[in-house]
Protein backbone atom coordinates (compact mmCIF):
# COMPACT_ATOMS: atom_id res chain seq x y z
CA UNK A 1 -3.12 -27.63 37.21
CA UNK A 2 -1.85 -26.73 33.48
CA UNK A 3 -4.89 -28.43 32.46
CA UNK A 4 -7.45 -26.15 34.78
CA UNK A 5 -5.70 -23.18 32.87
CA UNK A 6 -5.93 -24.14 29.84
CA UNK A 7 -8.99 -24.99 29.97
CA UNK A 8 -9.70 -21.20 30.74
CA UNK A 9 -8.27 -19.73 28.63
CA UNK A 10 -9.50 -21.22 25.76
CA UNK A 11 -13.05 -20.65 27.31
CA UNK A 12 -11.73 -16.75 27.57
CA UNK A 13 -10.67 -17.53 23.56
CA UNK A 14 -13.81 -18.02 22.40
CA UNK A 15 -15.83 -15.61 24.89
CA UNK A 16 -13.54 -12.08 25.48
CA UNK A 17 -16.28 -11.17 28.05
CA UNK A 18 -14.74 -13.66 30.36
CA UNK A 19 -11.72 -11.68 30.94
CA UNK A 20 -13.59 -9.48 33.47
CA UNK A 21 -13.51 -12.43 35.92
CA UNK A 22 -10.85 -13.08 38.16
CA UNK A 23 -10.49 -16.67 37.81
CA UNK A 24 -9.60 -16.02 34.25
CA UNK A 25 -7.30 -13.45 34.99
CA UNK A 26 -5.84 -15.50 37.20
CA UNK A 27 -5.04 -18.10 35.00
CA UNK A 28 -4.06 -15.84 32.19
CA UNK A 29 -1.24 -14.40 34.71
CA UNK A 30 -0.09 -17.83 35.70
CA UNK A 31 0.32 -18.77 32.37
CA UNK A 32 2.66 -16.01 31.88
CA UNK A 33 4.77 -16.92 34.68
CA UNK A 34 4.98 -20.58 33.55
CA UNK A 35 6.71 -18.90 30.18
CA UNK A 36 9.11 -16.94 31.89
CA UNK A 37 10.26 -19.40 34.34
CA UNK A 38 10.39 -21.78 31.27
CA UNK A 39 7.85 -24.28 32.95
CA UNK A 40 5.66 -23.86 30.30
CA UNK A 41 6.68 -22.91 26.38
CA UNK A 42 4.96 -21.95 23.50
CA UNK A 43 6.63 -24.84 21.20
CA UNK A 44 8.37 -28.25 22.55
CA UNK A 45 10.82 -30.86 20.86
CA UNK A 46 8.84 -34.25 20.02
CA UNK A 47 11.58 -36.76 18.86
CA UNK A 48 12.56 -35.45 15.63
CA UNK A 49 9.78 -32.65 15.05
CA UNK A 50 7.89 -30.12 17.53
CA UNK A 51 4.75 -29.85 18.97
CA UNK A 52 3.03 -26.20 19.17
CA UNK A 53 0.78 -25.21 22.31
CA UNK A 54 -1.50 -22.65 20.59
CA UNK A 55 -3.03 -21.83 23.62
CA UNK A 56 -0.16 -20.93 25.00
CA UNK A 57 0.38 -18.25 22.60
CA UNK A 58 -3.69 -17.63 23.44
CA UNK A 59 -2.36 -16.85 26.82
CA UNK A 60 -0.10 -14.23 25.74
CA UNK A 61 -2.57 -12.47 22.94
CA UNK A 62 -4.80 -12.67 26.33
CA UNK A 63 -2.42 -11.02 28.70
CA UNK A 64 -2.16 -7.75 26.29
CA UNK A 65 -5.78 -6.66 27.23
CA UNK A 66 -6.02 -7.47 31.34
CA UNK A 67 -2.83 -5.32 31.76
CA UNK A 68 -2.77 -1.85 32.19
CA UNK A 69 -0.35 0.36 30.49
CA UNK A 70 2.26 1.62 33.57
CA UNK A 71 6.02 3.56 33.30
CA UNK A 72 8.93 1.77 34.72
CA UNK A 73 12.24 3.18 35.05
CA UNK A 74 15.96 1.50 34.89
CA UNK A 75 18.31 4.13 35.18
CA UNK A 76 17.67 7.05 33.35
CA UNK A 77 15.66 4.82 31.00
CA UNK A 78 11.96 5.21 31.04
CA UNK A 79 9.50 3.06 29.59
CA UNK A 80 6.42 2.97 29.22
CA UNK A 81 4.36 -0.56 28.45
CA UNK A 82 1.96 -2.90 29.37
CA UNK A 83 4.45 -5.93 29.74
CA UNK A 84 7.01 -5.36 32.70
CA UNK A 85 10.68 -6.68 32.45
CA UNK A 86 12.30 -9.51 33.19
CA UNK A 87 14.40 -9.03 36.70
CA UNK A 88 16.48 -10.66 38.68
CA UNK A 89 19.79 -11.86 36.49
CA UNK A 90 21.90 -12.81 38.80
CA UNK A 91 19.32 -15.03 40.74
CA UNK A 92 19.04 -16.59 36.96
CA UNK A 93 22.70 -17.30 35.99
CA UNK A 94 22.05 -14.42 33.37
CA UNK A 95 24.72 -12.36 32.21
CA UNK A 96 23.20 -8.87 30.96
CA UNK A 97 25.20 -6.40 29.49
CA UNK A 98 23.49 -2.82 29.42
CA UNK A 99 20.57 -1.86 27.19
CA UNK A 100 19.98 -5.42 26.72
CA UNK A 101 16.21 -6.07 27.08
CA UNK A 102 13.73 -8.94 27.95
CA UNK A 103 10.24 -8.98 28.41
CA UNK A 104 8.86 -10.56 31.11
CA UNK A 105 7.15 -13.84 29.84
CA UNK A 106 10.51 -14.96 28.08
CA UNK A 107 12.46 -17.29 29.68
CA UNK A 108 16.09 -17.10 29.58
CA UNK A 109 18.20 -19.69 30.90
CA UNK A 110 21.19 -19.90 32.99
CA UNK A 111 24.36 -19.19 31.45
CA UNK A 112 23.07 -17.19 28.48
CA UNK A 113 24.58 -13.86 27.76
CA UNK A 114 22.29 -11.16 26.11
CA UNK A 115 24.82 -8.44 24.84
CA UNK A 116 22.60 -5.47 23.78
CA UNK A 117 19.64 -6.95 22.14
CA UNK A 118 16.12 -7.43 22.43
CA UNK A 119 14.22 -10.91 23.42
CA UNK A 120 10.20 -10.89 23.17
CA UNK A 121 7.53 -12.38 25.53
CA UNK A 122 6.96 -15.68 25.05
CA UNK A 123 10.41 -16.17 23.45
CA UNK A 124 12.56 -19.78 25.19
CA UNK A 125 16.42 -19.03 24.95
CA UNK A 126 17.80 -22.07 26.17
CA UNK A 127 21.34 -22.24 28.09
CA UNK A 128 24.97 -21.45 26.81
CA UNK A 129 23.03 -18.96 23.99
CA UNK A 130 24.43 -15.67 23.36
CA UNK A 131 22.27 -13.73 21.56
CA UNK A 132 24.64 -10.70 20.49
CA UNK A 133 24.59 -6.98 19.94
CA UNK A 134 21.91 -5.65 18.04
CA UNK A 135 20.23 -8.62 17.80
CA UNK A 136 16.22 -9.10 18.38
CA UNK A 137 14.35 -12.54 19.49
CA UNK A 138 10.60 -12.01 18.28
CA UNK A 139 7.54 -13.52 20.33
CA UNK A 140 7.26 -17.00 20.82
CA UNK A 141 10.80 -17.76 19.38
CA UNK A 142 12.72 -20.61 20.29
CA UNK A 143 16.13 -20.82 20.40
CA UNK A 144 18.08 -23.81 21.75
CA UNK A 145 21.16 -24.75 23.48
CA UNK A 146 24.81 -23.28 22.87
CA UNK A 147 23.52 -21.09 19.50
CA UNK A 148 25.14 -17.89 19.05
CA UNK A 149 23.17 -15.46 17.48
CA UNK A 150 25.66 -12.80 15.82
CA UNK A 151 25.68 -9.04 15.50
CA UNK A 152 22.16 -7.28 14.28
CA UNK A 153 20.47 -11.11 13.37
CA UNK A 154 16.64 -11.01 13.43
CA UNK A 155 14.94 -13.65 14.66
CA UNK A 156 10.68 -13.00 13.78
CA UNK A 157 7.80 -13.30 16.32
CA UNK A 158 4.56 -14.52 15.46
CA UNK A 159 1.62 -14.31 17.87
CA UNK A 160 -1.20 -14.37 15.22
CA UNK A 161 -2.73 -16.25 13.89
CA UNK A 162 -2.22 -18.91 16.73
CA UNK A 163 -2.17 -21.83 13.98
CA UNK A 164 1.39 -20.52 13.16
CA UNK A 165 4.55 -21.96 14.17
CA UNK A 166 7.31 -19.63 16.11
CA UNK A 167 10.63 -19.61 14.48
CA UNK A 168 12.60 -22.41 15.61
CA UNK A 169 16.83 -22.46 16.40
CA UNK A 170 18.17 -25.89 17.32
CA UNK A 171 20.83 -26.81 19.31
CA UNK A 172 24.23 -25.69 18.61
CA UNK A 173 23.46 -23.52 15.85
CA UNK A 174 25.35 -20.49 14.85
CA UNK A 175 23.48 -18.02 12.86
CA UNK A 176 25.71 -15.26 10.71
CA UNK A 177 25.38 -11.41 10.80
CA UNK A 178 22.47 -10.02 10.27
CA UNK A 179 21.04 -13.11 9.25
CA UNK A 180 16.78 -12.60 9.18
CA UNK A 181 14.59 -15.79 10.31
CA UNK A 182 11.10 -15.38 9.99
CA UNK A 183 7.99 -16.85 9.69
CA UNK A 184 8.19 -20.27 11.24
CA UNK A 185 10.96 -21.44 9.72
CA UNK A 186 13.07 -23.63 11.17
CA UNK A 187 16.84 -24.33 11.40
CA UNK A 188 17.89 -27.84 12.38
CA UNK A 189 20.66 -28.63 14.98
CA UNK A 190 24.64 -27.58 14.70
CA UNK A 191 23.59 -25.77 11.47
CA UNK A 192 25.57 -22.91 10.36
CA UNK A 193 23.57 -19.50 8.45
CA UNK A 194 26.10 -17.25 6.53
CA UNK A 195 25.59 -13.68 6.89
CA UNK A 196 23.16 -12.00 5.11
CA UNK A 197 20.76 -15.01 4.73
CA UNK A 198 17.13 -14.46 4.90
CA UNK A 199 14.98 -17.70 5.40
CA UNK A 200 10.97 -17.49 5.77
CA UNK A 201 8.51 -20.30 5.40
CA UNK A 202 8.52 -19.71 1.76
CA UNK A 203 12.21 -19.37 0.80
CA UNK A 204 13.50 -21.59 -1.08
CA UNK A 205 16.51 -23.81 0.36
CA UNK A 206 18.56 -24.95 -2.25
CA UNK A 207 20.97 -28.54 -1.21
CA UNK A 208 23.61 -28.14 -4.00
CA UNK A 209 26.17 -30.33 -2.72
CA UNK A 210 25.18 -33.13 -5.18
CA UNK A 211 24.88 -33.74 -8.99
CA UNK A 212 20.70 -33.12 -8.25
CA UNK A 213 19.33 -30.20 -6.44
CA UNK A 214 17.41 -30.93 -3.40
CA UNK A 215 14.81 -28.25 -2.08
CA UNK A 216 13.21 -27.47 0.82
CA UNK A 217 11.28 -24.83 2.32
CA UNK A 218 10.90 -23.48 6.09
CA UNK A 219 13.35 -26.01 6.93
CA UNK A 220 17.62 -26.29 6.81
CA UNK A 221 18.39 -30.16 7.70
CA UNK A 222 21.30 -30.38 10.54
CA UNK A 223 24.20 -29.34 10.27
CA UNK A 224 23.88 -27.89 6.90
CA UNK A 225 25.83 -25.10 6.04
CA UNK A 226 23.51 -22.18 4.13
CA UNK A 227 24.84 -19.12 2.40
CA UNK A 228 22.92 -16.33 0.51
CA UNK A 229 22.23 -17.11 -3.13
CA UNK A 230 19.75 -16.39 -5.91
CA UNK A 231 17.98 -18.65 -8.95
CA UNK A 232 16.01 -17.64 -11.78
CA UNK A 233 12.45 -16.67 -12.16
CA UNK A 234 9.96 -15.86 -15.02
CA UNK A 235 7.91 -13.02 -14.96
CA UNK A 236 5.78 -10.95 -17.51
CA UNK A 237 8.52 -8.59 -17.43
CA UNK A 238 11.23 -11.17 -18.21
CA UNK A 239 13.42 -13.06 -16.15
CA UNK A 240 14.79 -12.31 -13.03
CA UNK A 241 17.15 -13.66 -10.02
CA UNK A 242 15.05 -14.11 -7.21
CA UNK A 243 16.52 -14.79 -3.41
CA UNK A 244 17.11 -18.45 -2.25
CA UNK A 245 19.29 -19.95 0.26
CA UNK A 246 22.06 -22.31 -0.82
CA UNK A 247 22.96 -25.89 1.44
CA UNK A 248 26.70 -25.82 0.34
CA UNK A 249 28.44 -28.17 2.54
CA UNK A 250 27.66 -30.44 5.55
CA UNK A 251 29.16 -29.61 9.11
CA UNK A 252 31.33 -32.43 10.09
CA UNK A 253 30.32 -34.75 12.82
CA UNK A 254 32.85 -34.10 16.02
CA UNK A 255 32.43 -34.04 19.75
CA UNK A 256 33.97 -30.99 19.66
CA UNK A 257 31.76 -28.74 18.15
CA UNK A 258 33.58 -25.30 18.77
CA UNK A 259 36.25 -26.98 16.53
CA UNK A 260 33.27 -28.56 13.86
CA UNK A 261 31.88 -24.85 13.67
CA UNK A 262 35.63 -23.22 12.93
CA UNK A 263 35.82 -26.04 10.44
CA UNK A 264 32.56 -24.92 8.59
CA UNK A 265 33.35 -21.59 8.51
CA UNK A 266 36.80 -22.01 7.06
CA UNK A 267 36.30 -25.05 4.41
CA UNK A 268 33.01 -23.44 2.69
CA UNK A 269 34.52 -19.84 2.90
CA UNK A 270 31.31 -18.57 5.04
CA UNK A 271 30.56 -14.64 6.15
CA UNK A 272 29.88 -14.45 9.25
């Protein structure tokens, strides 16, 4: 069946007229369902690395221009979109506190808690996540298990071009306030981001904890723990400290990882 829709849509893709027929439609709109029930995501786990469904993310850029634009009303709250909301929290295990908002075509799993904050279509917030006040989950995102998302962090959406890679939160991460993720990059599993960090694909990520730096870019290994931090650079003008994120410490392996986290946060000093 996933197949059969696929298969239309990237027909649709490549020929726009096709979205006047109702088999395409069709499959467009089931598509969209499979993302918000989480049947079907825009980016999966394989092993150690992930595997992106472009035409997944087709599927959404497709759904923009078969809907028509219609008001909705929660409260004394009026919107007015093409992309309904998600409903139905208690059915879900969801715990919603007001002005939280999700699109429908997100998925958010049981026992996530969206304090007032903003989740995207095609975002996958995975269970035990609590994404919290003031902070937004861009399109296609995925966040994983047990991460906690602190005050005003933004997490980027990327629809286009459909080659690109959603941002990508791992299990048991917690990310600092007002932390900004962009771009594809990814943070690995039970990592910890101080506040104020900005990471995009191109960022420089700085692993200082030995005698020789190690860099990386788009990518914090497990369980590192990143702070905000700057390195030179040589321009016309003369030199200047540029942004960078620092790896200053490794989270401690522990079955507990409440107490690993506190441990983190205390023993490398980190904002949060």
């Amino acid at each position: 069946m996933t197949e059969q829709i696929r298969e239309i849509i990237e027909s649709a893709w490549e020929n726009r007229v096709l979205l006047r027929e109702e088999p395409t439609r069709m499959a467009i709109l089931e598509a969209i369902q499979l993302l918000d029930t989480g049947k079907l995501r825009v980016a999966e786990p394989s092993g150690d690395d992930w595997i992106l469904n472009q035409w997944v993310k087709k599927a959404v850029i497709l759904y923009f221009p078969i809907r028509e634009m219609e008001v909705t009303e929660a409260g004394p709250l009026e919107f007015h979109d093409k992309i309904p909301l998600k409903r139905n929290y208690a059915d879900k295990g969801v715990r919603v506190v007001p002005s939280a908002v999700a699109r429908y075509g997100s998925y958010i799993a049981p026992n996530v808690i969206l304090m007032p904050s903003y989740v995207n279509i095609g975002a996958y917030v995975d269970s035990g996540t609590m994404v919290d006040t003031w902070a937004t989950v861009g399109s296609c995102a995925q966040i994983g298990r047990n991460v906690h998302l602190s005050g005003g962090v933004g997490i980027g959406g990327v629809l286009e071009p459909v080659q690109a890679a959603p941002v990508i939160i791992e299990d048991d991460c917690f990310i600092g306030s007002r932390c900004i993720i962009v771009e594809g990059a990814r943070v690995g599993k039970e990592a910890v981001i101080g506040a104020g960090t900005v990471l995009t694909a191109s960022t420089k990520i700085l692993d200082v904890t030995s005698k020789e730096v190690v860099e990386y870019k788009g990518f914090v290994p497990p369980r590192s723990v990143v702070i905000p931090g700057t390195y030179p650079k040589d321009f016309p003008a003369g030199t200047y400290q540029v942004p960078c994120a620092l790896i200053i410490g490794r989270r401690t392996a522990s079955t507990d990882l409440k107490t690993s986290l506190n441990d983190a946060l205390r023993n490398f000093q980190v904002q949060v």
